[in-house]
Protein backbone atom coordinates (compact mmCIF):
# COMPACT_ATOMS: atom_id res chain seq x y z
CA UNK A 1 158.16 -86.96 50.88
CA UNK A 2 156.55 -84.87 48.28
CA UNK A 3 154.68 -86.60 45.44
CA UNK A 4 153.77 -85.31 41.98
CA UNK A 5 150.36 -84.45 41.27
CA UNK A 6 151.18 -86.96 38.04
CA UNK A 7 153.76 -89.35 37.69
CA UNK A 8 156.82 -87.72 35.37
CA UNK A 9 159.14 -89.74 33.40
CA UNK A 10 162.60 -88.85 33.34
CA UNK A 11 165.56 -90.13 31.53
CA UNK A 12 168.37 -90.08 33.12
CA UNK A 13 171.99 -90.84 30.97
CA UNK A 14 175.23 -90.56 33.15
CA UNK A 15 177.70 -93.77 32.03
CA UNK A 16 178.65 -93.91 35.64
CA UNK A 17 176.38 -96.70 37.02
CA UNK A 18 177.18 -95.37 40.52
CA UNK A 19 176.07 -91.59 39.82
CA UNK A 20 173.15 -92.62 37.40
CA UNK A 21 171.75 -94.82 40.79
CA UNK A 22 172.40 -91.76 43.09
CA UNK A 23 169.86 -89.80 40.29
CA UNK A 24 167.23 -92.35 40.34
CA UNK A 25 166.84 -92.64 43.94
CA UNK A 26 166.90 -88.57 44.29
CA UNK A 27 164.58 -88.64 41.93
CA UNK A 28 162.18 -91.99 43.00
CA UNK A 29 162.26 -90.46 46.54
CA UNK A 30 159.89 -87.40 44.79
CA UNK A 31 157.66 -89.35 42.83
CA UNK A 32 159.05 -89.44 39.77
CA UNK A 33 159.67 -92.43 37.33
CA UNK A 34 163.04 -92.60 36.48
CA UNK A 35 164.29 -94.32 33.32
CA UNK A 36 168.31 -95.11 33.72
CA UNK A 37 170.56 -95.16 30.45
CA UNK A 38 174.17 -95.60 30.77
CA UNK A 39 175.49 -95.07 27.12
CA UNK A 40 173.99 -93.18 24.38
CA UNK A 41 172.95 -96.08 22.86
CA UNK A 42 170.45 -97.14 25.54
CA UNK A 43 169.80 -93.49 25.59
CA UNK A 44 168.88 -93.49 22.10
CA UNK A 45 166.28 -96.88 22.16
CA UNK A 46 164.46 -94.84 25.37
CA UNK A 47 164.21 -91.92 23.54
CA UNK A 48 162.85 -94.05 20.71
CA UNK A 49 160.46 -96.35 22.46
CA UNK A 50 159.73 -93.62 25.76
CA UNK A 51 157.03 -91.20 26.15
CA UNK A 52 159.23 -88.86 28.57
CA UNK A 53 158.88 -85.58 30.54
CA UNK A 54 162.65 -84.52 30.92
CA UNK A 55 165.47 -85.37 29.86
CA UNK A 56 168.75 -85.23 32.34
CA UNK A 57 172.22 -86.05 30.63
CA UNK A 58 175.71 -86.33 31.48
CA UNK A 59 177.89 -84.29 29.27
CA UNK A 60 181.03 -86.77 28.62
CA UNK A 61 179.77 -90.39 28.00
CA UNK A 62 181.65 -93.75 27.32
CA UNK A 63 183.73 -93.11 23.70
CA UNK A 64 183.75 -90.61 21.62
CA UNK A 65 179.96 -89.17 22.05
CA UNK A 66 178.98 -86.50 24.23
CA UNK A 67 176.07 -85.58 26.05
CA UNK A 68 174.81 -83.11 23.40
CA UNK A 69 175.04 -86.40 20.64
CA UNK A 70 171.95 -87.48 22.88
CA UNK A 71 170.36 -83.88 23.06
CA UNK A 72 170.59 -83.79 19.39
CA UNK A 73 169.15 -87.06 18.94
CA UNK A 74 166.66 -86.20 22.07
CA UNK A 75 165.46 -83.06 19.62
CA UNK A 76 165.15 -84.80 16.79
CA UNK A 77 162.69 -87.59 18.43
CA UNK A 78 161.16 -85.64 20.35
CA UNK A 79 161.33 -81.75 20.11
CA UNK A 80 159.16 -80.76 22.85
CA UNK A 81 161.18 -82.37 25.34
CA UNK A 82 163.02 -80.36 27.86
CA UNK A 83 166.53 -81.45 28.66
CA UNK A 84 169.52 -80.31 31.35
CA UNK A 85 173.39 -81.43 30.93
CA UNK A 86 175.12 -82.23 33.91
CA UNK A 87 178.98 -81.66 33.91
CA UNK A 88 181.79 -81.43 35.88
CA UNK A 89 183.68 -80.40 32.91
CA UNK A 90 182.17 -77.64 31.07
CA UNK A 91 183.88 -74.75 30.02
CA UNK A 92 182.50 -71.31 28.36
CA UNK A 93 182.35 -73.21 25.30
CA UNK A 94 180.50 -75.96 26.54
CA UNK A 95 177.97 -73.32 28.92
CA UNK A 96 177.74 -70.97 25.45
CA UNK A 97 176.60 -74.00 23.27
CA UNK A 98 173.95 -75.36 25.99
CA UNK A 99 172.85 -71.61 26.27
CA UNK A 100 172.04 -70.95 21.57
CA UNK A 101 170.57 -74.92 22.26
CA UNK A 102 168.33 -73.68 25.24
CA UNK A 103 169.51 -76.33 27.57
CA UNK A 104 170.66 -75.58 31.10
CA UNK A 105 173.41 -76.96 33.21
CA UNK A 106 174.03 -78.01 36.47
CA UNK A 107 177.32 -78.66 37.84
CA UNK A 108 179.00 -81.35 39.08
CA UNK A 109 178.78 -82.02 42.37
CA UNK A 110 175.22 -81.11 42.29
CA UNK A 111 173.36 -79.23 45.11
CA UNK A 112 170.58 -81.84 45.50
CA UNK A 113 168.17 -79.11 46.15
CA UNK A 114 169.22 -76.88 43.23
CA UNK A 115 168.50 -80.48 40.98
CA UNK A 116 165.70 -80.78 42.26
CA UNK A 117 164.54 -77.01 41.92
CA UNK A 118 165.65 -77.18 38.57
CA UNK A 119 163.95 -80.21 37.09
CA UNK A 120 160.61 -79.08 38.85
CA UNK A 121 160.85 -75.83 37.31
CA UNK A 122 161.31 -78.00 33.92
CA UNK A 123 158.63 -79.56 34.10
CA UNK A 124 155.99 -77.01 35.55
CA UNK A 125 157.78 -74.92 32.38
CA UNK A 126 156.82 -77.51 29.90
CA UNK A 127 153.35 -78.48 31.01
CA UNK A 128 152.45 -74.94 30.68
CA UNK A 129 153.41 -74.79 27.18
CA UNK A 130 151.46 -77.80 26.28
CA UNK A 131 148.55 -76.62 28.08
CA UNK A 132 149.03 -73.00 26.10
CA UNK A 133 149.64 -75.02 22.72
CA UNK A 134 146.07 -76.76 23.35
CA UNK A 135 144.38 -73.81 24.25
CA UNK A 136 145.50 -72.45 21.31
CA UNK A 137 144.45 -74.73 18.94
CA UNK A 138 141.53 -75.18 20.87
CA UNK A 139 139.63 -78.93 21.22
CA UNK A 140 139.18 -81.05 18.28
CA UNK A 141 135.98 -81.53 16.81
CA UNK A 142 134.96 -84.94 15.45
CA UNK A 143 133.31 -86.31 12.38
């Protein structure tokens, strides 16, 4: 079982309890903390309350919204936050819209190593940025 150096939080947002369960035990099995929405409301009060590491989201969700409703929302909360759209469904339209948003998609059914390949990349991708954004500014001096 591989662990991660630190634990990442991941929200996960499928509306299919049976699919968002099969994520969060991929995902639990490699150290990471999963945090399980199914609608885009629940989506929306961990994006609100969460400090997260990833965001993984199911394009079609229950009624009208979509998986990029949450991304927006995701972007505007927090902008930092890398995300991936899982679909089944997705057209070019769909792929050409994820690709201008800089969001990547997997398809449905998943290759459990690409997933996993994918939201480690992700993540290594994003820590590296906020390690080059600190280094940048450079430590804080106080008083």
């Amino acid at each position: 079982m591989t662990v991660c150096a630190r634990k990442y939080r991941i929200l996960v947002v499928d509306d299919e309890p049976s699919v968002l369960t099969t994520y969060r035990m991929i995902l639990e099995q490699k150290g990471y903390e999963v945090v399980g929405a199914l609608s885009s409301e629940e989506a929306g009060r961990a994006l609100g309350s969460e400090k997260l590491d990833l965001l993984l989201c199911d394009l079609s969700l229950e009624k009208k919204d979509s998986g990029f409703a949450v991304l927006e929302h995701a972007r505007r909360l927090q902008p930092e936050l890398p995300s991936l759209l899982l679909t089944g469904y997705a057209g070019r339209e769909i792929s050409d819209r994820a690709q201008r948003l800089g969001i990547t998609v997997l398809f449905k059914p998943v290759d459990i190593q690409e997933f996993l390949d994918t939201v480690a990349t992700h993540l290594r991708n994003a820590d590296k940025q906020a390690n080059a954004s600190h280094q940048i500014a450079g430590p804080r001096e106080s008083g």
